[in-house]
N, C-alpha and C. Protein backbone atom coordinates (compact mmCIF):
# COMPACT_ATOMS: atom_id res chain seq x y z
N UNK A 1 -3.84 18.57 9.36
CA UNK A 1 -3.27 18.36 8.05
C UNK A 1 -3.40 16.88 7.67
N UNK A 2 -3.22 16.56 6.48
CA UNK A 2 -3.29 14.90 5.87
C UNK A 2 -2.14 14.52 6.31
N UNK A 3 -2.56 13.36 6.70
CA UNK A 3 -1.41 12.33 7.61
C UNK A 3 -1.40 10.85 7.08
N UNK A 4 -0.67 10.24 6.13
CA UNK A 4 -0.83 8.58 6.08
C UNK A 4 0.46 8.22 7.21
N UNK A 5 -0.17 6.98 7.49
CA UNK A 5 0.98 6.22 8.45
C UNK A 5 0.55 4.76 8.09
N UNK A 6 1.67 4.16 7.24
CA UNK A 6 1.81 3.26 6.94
C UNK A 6 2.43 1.87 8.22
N UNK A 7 1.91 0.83 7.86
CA UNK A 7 2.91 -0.28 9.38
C UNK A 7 2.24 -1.60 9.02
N UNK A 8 2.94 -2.48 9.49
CA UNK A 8 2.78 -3.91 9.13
C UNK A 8 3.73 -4.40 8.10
N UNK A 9 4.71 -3.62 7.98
CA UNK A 9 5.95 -4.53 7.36
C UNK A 9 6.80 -5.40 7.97
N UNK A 10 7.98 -6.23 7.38
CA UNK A 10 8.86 -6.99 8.04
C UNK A 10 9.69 -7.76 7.42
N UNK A 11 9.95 -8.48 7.87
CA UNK A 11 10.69 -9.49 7.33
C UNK A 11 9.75 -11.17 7.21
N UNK A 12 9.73 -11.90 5.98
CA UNK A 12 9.32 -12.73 5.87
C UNK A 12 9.74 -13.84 4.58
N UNK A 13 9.48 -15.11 4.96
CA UNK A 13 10.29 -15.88 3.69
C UNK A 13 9.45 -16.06 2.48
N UNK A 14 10.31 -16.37 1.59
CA UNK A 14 9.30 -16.75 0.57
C UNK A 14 8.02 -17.60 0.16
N UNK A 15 7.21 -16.90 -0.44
CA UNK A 15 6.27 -17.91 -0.29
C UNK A 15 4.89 -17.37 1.38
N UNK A 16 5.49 -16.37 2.25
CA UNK A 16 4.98 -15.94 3.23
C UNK A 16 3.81 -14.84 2.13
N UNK A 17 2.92 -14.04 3.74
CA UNK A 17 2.39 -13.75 3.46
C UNK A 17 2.04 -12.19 4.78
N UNK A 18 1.96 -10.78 4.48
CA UNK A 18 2.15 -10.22 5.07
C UNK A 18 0.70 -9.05 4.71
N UNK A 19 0.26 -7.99 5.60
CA UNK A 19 -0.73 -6.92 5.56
C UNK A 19 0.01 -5.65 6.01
N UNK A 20 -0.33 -5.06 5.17
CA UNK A 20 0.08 -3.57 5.37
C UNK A 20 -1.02 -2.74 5.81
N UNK A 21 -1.44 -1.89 6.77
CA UNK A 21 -2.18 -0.62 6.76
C UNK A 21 -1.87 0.34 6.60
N UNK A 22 -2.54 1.39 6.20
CA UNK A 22 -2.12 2.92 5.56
C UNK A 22 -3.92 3.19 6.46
N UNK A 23 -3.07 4.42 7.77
CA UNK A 23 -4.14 4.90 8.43
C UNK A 23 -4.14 6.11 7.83
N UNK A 24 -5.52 6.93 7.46
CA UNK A 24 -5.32 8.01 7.31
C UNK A 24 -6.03 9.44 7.76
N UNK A 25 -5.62 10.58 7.79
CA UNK A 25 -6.36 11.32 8.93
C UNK A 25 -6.07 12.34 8.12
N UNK A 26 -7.04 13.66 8.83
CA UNK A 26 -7.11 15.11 7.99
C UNK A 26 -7.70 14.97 6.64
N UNK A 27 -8.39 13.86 5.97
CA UNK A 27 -9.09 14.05 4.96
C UNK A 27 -10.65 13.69 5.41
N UNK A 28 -10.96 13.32 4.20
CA UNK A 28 -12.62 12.90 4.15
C UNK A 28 -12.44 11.77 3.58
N UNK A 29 -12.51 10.66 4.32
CA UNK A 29 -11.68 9.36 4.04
C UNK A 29 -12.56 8.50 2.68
N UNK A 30 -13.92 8.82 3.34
CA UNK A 30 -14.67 7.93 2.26
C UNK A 30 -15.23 8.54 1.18
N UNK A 31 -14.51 9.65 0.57
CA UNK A 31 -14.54 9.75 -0.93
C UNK A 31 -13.15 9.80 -1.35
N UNK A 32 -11.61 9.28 -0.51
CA UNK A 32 -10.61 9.23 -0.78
C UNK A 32 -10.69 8.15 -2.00
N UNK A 33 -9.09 8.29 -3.12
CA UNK A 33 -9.03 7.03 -3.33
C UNK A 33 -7.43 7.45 -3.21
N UNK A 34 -6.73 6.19 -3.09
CA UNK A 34 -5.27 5.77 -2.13
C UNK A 34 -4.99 4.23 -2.82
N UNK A 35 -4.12 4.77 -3.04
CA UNK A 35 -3.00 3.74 -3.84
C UNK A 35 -1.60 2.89 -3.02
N UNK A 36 -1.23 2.27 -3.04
CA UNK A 36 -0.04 1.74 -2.72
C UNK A 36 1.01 1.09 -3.93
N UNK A 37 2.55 2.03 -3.53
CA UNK A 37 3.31 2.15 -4.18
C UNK A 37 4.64 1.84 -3.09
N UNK A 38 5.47 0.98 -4.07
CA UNK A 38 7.18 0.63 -3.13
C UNK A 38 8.10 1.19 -4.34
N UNK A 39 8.89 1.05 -3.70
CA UNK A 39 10.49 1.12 -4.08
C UNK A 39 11.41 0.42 -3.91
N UNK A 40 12.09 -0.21 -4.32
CA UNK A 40 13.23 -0.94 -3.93
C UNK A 40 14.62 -0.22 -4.26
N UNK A 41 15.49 -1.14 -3.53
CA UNK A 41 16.74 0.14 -3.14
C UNK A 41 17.43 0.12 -4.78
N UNK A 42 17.67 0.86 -5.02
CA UNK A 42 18.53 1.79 -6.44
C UNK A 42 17.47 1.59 -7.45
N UNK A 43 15.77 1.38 -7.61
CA UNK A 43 14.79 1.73 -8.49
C UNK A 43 14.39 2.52 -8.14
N UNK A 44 13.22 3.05 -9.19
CA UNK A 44 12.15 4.11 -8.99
C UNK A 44 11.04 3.63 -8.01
N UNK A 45 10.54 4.52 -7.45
CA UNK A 45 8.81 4.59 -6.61
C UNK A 45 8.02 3.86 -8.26
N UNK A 46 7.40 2.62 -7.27
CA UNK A 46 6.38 2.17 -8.82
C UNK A 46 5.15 2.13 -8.45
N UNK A 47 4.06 1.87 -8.65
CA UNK A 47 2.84 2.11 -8.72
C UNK A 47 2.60 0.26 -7.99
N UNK A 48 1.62 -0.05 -7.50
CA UNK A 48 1.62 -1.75 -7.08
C UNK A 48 -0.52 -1.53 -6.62
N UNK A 49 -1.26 -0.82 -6.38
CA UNK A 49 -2.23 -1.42 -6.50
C UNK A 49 -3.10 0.34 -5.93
N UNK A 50 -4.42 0.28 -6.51
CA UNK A 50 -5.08 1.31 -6.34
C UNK A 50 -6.56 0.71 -5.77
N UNK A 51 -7.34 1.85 -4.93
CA UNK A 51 -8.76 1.37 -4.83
C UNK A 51 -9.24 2.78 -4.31
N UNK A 52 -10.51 2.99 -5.53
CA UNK A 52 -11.49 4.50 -5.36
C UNK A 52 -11.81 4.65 -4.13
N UNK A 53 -12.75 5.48 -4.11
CA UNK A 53 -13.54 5.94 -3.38
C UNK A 53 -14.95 4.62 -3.09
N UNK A 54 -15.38 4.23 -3.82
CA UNK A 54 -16.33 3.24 -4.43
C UNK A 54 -16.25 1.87 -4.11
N UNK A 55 -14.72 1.84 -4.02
CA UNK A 55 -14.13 -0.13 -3.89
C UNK A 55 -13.46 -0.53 -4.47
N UNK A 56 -13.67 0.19 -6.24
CA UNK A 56 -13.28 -0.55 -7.22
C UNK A 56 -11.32 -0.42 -7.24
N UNK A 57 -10.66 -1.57 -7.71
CA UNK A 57 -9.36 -1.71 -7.68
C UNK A 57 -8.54 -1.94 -8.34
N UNK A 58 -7.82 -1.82 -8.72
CA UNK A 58 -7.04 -1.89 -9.28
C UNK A 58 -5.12 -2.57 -9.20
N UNK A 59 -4.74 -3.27 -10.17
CA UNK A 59 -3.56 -4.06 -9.23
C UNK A 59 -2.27 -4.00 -10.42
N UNK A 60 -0.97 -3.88 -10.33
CA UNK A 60 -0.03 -4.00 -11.55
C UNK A 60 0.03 -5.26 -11.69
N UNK A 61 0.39 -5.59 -13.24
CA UNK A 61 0.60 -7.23 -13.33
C UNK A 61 1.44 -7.61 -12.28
N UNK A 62 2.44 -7.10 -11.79
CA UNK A 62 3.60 -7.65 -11.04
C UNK A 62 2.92 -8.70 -9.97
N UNK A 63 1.53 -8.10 -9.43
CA UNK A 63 1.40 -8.35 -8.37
C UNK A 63 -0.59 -9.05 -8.41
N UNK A 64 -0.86 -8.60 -9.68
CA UNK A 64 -1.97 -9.66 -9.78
C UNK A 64 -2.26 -10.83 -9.41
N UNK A 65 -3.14 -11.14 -9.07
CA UNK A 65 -3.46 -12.21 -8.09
C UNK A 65 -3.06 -13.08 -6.77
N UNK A 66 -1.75 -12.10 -6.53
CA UNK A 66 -1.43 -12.12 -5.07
C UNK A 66 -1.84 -11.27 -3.94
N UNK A 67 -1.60 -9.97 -4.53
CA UNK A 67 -1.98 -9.01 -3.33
C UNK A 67 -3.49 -8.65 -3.99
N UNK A 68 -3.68 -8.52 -2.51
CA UNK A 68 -5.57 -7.78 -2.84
C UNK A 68 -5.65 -6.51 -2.00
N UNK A 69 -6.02 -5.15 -2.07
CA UNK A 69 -6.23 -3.91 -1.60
C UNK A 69 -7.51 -4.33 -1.35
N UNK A 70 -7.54 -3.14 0.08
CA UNK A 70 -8.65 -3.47 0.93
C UNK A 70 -9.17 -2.01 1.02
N UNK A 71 -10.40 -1.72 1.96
CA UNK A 71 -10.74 -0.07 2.78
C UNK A 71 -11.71 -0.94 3.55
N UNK A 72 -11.54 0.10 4.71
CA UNK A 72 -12.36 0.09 5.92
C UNK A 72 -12.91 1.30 6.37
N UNK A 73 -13.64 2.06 6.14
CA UNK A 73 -13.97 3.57 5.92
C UNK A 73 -14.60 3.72 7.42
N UNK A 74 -14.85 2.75 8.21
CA UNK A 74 -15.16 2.99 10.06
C UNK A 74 -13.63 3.26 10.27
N UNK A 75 -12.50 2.98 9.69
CA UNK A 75 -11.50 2.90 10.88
C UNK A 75 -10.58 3.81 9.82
N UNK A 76 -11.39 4.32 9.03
CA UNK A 76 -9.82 5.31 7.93
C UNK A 76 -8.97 4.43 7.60
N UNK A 77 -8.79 3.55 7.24
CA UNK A 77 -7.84 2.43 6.59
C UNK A 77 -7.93 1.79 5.43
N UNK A 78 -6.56 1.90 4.91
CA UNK A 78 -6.42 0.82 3.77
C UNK A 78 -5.31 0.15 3.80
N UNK A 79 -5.43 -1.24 3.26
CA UNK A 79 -5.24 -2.43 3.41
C UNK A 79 -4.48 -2.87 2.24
N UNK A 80 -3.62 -3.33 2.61
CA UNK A 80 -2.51 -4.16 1.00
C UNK A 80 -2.15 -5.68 1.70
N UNK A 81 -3.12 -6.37 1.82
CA UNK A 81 -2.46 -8.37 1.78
C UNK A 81 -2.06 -8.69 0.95
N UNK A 82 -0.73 -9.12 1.16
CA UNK A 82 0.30 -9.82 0.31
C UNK A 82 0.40 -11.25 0.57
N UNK A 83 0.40 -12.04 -0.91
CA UNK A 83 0.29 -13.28 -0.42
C UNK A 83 1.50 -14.11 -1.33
N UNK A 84 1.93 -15.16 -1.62
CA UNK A 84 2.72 -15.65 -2.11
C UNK A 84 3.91 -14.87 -2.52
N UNK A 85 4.51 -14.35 -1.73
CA UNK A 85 5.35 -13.11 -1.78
C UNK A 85 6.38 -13.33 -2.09
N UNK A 86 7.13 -12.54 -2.93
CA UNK A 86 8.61 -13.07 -3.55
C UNK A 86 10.14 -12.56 -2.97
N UNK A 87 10.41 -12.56 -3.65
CA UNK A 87 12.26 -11.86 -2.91
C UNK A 87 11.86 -10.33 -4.07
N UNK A 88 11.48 -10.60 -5.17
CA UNK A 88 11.64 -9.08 -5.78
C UNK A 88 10.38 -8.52 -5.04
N UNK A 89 9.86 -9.03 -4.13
CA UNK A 89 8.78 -7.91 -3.40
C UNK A 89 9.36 -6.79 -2.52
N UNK A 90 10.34 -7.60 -2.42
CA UNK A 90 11.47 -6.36 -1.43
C UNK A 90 11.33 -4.89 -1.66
N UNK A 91 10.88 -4.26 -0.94
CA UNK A 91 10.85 -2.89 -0.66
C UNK A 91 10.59 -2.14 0.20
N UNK A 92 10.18 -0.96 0.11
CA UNK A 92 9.23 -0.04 0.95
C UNK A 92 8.55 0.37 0.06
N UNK A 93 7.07 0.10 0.86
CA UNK A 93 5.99 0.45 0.66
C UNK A 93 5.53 1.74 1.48
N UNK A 94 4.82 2.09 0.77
CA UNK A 94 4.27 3.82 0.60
C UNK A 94 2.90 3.75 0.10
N UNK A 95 2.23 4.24 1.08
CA UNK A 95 0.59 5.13 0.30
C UNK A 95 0.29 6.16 0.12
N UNK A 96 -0.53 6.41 -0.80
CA UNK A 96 -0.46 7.92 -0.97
C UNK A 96 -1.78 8.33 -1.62
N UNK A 97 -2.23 9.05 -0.96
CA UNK A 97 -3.84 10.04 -1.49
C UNK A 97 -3.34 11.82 -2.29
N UNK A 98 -4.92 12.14 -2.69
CA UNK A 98 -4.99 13.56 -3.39
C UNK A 98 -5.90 14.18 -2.70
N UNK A 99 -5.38 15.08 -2.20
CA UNK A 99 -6.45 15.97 -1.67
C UNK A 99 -6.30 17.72 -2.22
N UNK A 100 -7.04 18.00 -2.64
CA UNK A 100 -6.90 19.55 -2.87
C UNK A 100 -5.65 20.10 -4.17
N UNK A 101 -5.53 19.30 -4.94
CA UNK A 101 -4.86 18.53 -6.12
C UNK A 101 -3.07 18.68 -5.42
N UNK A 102 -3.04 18.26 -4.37
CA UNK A 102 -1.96 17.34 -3.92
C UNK A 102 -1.73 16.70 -2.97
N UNK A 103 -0.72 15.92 -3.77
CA UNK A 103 0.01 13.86 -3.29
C UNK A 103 -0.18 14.42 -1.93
N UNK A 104 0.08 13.02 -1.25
CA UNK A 104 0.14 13.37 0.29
C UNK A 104 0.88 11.65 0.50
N UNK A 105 2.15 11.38 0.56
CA UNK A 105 2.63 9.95 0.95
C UNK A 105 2.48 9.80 2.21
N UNK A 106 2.66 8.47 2.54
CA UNK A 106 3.41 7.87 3.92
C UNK A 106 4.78 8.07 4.17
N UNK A 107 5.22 7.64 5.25
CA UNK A 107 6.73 7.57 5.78
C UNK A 107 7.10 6.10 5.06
N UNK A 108 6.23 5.33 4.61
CA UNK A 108 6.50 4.24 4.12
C UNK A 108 6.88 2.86 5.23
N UNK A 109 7.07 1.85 4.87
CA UNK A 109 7.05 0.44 5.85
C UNK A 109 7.98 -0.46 4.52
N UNK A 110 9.16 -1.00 5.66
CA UNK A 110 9.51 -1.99 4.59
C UNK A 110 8.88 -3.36 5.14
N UNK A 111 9.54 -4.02 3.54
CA UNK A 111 9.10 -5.47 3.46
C UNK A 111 10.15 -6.08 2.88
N UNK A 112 10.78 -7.25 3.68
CA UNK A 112 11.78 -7.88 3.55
C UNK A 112 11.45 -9.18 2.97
N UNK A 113 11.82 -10.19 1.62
CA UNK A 113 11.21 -10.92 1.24
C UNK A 113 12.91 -12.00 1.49
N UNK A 114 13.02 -12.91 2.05
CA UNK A 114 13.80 -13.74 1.94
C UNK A 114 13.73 -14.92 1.57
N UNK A 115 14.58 -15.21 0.48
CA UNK A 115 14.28 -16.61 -0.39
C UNK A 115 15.36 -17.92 0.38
């Protein structure tokens, strides 16, 4: 079955800089496309950066020109580097693919941003 497993969260100060992976298994990785999405505690799940099948990517203003999404299609992975990272980065992060016209999340990874 489709499996993401998200890891590489933590705790870090402001201004730090942290990588997330989202491994993923039971699909056909390299025509996936997989997004990464957080939450923070009492908001909604929001949308924070996408990348096709192809490469191409996509990022919310929130987080333009800090974080960059990655793929590694030898190792089933995708990649979220976070860089100049804030206190509202605080969340859990979650990835999530489509397969067979349905979602499939992670267990998610937090990220602790301390100012």
């Amino acid at each position: 079955q489709v499996q993401l497993v998200e890891s590489g969260g933590g705790l870090v100060q402001a201004g730090g800089s942290l990588r997330l992976s989202c491994a993923a298994s039971g699909i056909t990785f390299s025509i996936a496309a997989i997004g990464w999405y957080r939450q923070a505690p009492g908001k909604q799940r929001g949308w924070v950066a996408g990348i096709s099948s192809g490469g191409s990517t996509n990022y919310a203003d929130s987080v333009k020109g800090r974080f960059t999404i990655s793929r590694d299609n030898a190792k089933n992975t995708v990649y979220l580097q976070m860089n100049s990272l804030k206190p509202e980065d605080t969340a859990v992060y979650f990835c999530k693919t489509t397969s067979g016209w349905k979602d499939y999340w992670g267990q998610g990874t937090q990220v602790t941003v301390s100012s």
